[in-house]
N, C-alpha and C. Protein backbone atom coordinates (compact mmCIF):
# COMPACT_ATOMS: atom_id res chain seq x y z
N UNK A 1 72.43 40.83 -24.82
CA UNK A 1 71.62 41.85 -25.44
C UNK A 1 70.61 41.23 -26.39
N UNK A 2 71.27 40.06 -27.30
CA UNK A 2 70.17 39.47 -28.03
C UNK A 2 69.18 39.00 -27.29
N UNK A 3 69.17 38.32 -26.20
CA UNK A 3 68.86 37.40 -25.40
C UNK A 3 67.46 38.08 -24.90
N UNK A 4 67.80 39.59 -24.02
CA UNK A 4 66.90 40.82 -23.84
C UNK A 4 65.97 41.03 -24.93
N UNK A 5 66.15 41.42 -25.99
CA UNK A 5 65.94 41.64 -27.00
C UNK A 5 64.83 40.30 -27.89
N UNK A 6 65.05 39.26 -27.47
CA UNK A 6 64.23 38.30 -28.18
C UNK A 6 62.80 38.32 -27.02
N UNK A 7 63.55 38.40 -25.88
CA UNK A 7 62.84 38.29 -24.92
C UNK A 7 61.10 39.33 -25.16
N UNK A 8 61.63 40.84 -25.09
CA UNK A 8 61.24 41.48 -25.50
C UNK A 8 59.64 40.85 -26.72
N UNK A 9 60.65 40.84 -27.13
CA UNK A 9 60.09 40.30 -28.60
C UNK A 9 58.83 39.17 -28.84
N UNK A 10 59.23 38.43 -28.03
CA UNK A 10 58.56 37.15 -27.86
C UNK A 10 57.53 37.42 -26.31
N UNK A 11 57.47 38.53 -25.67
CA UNK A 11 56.90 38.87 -25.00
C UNK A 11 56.49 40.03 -24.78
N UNK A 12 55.42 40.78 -25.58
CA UNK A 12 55.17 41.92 -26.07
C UNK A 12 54.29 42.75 -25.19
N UNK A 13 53.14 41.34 -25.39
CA UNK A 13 51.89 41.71 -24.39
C UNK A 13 52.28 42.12 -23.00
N UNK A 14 51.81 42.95 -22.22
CA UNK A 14 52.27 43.26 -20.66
C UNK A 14 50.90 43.16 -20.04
N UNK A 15 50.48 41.80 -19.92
CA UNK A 15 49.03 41.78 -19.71
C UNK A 15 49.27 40.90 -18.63
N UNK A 16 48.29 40.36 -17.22
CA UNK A 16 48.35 39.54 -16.42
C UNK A 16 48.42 37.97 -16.85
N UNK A 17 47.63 38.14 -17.98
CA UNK A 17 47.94 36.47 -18.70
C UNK A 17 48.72 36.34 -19.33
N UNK A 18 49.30 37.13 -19.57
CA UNK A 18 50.71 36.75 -20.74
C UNK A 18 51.98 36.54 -19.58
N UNK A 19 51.85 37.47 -18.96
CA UNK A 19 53.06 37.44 -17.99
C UNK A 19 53.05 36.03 -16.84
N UNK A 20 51.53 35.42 -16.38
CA UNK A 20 51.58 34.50 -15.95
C UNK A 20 51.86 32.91 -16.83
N UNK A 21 51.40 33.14 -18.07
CA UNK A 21 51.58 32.36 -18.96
C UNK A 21 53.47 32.16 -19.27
N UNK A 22 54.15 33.35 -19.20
CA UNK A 22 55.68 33.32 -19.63
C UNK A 22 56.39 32.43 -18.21
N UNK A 23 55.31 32.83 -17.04
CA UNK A 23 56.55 31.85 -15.99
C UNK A 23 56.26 30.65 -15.92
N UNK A 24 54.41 30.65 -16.46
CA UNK A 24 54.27 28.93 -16.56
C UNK A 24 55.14 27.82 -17.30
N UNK A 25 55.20 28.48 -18.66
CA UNK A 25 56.31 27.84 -19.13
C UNK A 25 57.95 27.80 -19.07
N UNK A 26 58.72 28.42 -18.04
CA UNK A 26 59.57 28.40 -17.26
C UNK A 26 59.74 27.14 -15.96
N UNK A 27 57.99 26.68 -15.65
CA UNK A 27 58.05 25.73 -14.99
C UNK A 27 58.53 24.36 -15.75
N UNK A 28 58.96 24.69 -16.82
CA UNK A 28 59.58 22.82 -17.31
C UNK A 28 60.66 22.60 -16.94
N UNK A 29 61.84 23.41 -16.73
CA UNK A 29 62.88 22.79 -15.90
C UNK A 29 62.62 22.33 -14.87
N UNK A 30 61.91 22.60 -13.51
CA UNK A 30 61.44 22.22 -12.92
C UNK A 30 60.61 20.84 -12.96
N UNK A 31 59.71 20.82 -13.84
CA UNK A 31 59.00 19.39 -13.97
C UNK A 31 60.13 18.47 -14.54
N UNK A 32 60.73 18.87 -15.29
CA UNK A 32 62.08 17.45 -15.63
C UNK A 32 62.82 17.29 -14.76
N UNK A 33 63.43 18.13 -13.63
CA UNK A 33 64.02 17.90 -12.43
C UNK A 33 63.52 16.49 -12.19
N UNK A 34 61.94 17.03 -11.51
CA UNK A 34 61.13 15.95 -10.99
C UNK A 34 61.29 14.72 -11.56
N UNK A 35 61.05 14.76 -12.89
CA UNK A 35 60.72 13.76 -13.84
C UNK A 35 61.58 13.14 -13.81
N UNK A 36 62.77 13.45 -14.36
CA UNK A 36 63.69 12.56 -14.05
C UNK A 36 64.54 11.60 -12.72
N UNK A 37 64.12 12.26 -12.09
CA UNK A 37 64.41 11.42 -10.47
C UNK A 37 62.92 10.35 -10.28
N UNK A 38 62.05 10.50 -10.85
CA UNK A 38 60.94 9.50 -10.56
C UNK A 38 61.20 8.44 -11.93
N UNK A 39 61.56 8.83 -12.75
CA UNK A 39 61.92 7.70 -13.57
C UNK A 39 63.33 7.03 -13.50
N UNK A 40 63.96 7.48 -12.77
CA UNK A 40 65.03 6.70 -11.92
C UNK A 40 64.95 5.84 -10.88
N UNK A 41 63.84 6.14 -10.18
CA UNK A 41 63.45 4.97 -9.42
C UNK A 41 62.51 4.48 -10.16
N UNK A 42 61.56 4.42 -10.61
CA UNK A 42 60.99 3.56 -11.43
C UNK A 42 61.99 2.26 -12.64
N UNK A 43 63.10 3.24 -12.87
CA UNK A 43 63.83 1.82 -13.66
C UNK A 43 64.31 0.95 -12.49
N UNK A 44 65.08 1.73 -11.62
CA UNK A 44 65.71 0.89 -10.46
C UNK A 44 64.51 -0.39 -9.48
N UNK A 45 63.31 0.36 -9.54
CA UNK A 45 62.24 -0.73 -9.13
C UNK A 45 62.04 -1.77 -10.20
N UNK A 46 61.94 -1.47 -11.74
CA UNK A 46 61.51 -2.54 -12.35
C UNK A 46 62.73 -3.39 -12.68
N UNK A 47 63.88 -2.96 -12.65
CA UNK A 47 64.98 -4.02 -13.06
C UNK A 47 65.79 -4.26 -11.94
N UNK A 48 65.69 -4.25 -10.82
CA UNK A 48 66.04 -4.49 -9.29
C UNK A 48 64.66 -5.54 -9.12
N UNK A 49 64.41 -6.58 -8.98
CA UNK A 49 63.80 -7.43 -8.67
C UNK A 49 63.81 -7.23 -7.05
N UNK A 50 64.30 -7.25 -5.97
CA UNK A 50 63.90 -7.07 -4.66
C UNK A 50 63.36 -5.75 -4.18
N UNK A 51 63.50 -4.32 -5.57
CA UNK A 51 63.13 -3.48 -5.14
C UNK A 51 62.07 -2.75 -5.59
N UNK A 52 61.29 -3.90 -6.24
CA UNK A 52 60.30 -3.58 -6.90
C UNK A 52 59.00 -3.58 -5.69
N UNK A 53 59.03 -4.15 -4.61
CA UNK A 53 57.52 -3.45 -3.39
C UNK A 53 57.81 -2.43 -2.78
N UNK A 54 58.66 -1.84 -2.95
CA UNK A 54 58.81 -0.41 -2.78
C UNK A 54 59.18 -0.31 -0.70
N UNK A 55 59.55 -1.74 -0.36
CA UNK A 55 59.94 -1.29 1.31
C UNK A 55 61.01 -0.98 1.26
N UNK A 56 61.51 -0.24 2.50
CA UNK A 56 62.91 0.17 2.98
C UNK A 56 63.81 -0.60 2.94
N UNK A 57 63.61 -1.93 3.68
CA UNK A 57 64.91 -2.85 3.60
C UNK A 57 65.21 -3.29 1.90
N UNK A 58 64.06 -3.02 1.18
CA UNK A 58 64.80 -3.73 -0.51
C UNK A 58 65.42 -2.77 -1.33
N UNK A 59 65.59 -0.99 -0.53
CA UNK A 59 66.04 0.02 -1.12
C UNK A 59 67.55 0.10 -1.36
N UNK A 60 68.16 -0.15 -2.47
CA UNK A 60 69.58 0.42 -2.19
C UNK A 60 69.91 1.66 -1.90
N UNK A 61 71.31 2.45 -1.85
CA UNK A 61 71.49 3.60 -1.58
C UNK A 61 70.98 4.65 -2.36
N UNK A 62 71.11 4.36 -3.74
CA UNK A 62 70.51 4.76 -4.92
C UNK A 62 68.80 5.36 -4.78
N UNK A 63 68.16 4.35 -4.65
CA UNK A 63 67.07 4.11 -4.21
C UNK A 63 66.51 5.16 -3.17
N UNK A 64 67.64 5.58 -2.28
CA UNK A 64 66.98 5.98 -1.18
C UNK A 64 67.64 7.26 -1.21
N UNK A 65 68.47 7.53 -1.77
CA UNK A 65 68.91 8.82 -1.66
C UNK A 65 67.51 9.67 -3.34
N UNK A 66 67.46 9.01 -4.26
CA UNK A 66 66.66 9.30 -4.99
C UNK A 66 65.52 9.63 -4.37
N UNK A 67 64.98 9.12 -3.75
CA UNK A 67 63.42 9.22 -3.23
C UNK A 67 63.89 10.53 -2.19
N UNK A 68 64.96 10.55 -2.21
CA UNK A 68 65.32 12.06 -1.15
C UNK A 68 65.49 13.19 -2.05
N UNK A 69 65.66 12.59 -3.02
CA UNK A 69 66.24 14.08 -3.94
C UNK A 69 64.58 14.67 -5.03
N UNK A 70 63.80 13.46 -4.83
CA UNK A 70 62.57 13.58 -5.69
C UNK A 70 61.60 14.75 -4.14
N UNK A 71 61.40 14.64 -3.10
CA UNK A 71 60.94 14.89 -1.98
C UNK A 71 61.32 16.27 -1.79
N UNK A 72 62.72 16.46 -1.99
CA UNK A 72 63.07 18.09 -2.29
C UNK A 72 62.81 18.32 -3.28
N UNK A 73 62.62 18.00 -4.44
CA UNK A 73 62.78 18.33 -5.63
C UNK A 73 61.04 19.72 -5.86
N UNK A 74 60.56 18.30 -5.63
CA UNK A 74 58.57 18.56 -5.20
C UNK A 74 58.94 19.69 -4.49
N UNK A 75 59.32 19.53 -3.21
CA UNK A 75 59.09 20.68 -2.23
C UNK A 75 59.44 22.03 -2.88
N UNK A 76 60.96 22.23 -3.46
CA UNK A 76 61.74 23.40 -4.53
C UNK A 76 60.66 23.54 -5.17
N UNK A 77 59.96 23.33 -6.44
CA UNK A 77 59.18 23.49 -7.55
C UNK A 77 58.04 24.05 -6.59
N UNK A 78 57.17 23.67 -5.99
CA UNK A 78 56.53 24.20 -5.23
C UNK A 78 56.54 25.87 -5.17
N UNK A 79 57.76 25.97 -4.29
CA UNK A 79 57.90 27.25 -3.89
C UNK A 79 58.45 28.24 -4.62
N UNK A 80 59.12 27.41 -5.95
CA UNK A 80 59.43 28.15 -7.05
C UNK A 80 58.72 28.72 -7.98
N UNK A 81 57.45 27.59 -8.11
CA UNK A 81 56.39 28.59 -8.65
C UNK A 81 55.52 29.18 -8.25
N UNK A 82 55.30 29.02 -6.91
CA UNK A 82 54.57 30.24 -5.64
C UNK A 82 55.20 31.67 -6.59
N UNK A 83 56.63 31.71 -6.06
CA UNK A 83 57.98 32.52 -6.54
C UNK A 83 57.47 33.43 -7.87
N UNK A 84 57.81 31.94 -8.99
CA UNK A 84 57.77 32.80 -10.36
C UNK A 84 56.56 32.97 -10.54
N UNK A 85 54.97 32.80 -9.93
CA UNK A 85 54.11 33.40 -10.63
C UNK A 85 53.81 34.95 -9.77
N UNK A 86 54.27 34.75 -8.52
CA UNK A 86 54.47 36.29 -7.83
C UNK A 86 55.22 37.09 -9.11
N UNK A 87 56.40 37.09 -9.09
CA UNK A 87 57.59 37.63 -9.63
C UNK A 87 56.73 38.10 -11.33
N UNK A 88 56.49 37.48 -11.97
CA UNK A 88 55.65 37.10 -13.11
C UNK A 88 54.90 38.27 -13.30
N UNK A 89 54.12 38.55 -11.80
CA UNK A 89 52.92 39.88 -11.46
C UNK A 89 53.48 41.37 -11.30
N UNK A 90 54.92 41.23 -10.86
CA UNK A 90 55.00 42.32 -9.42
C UNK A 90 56.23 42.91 -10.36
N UNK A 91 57.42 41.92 -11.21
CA UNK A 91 58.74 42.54 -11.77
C UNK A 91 57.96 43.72 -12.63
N UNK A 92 59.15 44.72 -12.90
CA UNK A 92 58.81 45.42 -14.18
C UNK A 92 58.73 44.80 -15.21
N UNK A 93 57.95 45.07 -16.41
CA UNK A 93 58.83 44.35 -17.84
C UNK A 93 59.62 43.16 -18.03
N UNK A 94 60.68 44.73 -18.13
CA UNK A 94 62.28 44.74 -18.50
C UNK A 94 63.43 43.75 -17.21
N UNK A 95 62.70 43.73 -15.84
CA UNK A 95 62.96 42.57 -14.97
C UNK A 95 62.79 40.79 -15.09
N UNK A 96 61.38 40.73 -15.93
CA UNK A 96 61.02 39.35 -16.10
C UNK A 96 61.89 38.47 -16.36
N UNK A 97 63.16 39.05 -17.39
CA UNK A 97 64.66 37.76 -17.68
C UNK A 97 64.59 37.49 -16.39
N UNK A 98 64.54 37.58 -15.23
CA UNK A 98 64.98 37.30 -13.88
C UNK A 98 64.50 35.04 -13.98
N UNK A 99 62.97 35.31 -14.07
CA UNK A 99 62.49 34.12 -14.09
C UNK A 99 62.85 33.04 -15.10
N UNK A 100 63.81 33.06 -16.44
CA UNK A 100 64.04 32.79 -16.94
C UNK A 100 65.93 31.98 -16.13
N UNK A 101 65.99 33.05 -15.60
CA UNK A 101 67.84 32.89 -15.26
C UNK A 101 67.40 32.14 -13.73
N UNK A 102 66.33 31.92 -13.24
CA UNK A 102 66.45 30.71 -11.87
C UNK A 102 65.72 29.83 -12.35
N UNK A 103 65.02 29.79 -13.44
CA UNK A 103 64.54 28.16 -13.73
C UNK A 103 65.86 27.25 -14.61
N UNK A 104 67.08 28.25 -14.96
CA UNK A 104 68.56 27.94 -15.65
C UNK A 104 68.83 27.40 -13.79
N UNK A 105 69.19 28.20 -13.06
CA UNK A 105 69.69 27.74 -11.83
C UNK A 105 68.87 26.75 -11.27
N UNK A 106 68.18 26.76 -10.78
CA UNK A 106 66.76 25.68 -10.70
C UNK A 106 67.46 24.20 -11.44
N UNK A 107 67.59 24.19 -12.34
CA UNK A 107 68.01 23.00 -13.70
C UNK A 107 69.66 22.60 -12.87
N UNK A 108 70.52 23.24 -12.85
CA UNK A 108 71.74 22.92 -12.51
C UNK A 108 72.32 22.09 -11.03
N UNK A 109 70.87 23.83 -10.22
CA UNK A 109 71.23 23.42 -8.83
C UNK A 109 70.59 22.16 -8.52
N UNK A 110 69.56 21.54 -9.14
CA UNK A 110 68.77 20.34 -9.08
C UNK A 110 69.42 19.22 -8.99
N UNK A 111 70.63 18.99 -10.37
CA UNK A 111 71.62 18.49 -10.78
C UNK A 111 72.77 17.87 -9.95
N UNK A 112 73.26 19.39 -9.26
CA UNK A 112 74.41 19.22 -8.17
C UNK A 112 73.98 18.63 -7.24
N UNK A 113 73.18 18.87 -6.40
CA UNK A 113 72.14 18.62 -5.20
C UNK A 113 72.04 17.17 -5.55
N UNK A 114 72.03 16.48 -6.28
CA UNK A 114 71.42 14.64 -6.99
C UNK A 114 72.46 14.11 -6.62
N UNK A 115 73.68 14.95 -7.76
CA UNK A 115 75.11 14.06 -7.66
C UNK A 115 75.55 14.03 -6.07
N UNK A 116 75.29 15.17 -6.08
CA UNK A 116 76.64 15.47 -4.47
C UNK A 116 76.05 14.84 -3.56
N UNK A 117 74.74 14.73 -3.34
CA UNK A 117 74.12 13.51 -2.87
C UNK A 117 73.88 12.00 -2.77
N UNK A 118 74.22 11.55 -3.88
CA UNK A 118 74.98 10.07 -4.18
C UNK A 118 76.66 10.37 -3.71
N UNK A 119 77.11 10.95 -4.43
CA UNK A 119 78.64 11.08 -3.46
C UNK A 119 78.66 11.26 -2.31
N UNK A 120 78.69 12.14 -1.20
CA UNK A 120 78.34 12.18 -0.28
C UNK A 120 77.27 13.23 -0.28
N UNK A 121 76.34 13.18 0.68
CA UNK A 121 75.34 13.76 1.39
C UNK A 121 75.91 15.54 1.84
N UNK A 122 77.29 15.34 2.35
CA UNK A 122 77.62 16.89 2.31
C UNK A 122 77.58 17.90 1.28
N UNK A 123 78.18 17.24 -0.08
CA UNK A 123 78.27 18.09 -1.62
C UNK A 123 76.90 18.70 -1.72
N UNK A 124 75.59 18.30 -1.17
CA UNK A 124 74.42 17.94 -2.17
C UNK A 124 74.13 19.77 -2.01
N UNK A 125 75.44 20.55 -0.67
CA UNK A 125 75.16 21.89 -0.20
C UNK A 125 74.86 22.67 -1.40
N UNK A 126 76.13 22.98 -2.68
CA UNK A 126 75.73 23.68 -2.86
C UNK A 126 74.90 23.86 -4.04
N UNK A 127 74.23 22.48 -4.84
CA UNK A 127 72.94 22.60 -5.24
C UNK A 127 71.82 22.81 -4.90
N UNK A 128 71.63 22.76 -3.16
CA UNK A 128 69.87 22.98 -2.77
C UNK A 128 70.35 24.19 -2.63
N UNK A 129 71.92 25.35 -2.49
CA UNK A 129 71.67 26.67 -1.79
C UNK A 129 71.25 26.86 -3.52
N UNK A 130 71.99 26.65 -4.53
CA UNK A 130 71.81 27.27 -5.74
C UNK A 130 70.13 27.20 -6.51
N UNK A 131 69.37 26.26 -5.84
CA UNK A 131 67.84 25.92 -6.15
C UNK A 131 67.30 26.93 -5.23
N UNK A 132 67.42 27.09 -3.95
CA UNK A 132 66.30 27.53 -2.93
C UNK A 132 67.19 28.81 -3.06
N UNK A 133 68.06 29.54 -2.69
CA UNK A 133 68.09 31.01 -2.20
C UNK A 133 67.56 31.85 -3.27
N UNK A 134 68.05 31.67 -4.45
CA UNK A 134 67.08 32.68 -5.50
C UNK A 134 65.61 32.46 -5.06
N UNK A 135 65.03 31.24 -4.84
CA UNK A 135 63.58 31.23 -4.40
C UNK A 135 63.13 31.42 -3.18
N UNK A 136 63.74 31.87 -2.30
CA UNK A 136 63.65 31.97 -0.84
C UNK A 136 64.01 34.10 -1.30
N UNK A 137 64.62 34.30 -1.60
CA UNK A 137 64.97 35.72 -1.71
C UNK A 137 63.88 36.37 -2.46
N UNK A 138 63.16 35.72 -3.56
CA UNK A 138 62.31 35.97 -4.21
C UNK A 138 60.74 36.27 -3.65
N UNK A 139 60.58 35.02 -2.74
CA UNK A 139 59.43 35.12 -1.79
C UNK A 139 59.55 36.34 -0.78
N UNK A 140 60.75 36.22 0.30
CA UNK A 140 60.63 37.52 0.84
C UNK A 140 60.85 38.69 -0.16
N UNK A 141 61.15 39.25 -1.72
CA UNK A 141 60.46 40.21 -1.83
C UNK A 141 59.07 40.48 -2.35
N UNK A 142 59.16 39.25 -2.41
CA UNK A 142 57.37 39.91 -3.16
C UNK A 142 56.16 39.74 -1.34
N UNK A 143 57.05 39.56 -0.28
CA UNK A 143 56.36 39.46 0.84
C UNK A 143 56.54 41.01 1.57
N UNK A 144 58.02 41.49 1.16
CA UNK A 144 58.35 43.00 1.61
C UNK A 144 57.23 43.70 0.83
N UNK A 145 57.06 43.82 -0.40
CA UNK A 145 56.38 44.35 -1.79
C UNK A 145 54.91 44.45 -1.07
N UNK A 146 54.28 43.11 -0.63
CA UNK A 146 53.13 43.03 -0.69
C UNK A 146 52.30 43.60 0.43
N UNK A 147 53.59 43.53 1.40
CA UNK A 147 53.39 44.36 3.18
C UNK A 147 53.18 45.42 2.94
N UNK A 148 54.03 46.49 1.78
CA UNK A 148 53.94 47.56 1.57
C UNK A 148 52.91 48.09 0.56
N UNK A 149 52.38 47.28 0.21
CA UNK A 149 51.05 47.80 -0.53
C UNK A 149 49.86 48.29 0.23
């Protein structure tokens, strides 16, 4: 209720720039996703001496599963903020917490998806479902929404 309530608060204006402006800055979980998987290979290139020219054979597993998790990562953010600046336009109001509670999932599922991916490749399931279905559900409604306009 506080949470609603600050929200509210801290978002008064119901104007097209304010509301696009509130999901822009929702995009930083998202950019640290990124960020942090590119500065993971960047340490692993500069203090890995064979894996600093950036070919396949000098990649460890690390290395290569990272550059997999940075590749989705891009692709997610992408379509997430296709997503939240639709959503941003089209929610009511009193809906907008929505974009707030998948850039929280966004952050986690990013997370799981990394680890479970260095562990095995199977785990990495249910961080990309917890990143992409809120943003995949999101697109088809603002695609139902927009058919029907």
């Amino acid at each position: 209720m506080v949470a609603s309530s600050k929200l509210a608060v801290c978002f008064a204006p119901d104007d097209a720039t304010s509301r696009l402006a509130f999901a822009a800055r929702w995009l930083l979980p998202p950019g640290l996703s990124l960020v942090t998987g590119i500065i993971a290979v960047a340490n692993q290139r500069f203090f890995i001496r064979d894996a600093i020219d950036g070919s396949p054979a000098s990649q460890g597993k690390f290395i290569q599963v990272t550059l997999r998790y940075n590749l989705n990562t891009l692709e997610q953010t992408v379509l997430a903020a296709i997503a939240w600046t639709g959503l941003s336009l089209q929610l009511p109001h009193a809906q907008l917490k929505l974009i707030p509670a998948m850039a929280c999932a966004f952050l986690v599922g990013r997370a799981l998806f990394w680890i479970g991916y260095l562990v095995m490749p199977v785990l990495r399931a249910f961080g990309l479902g917890l990143t992409a279905y809120p943003t995949f559900a999101a697109l088809i409604w603002l695609t139902i929404r927009t058919a029907a306009a």
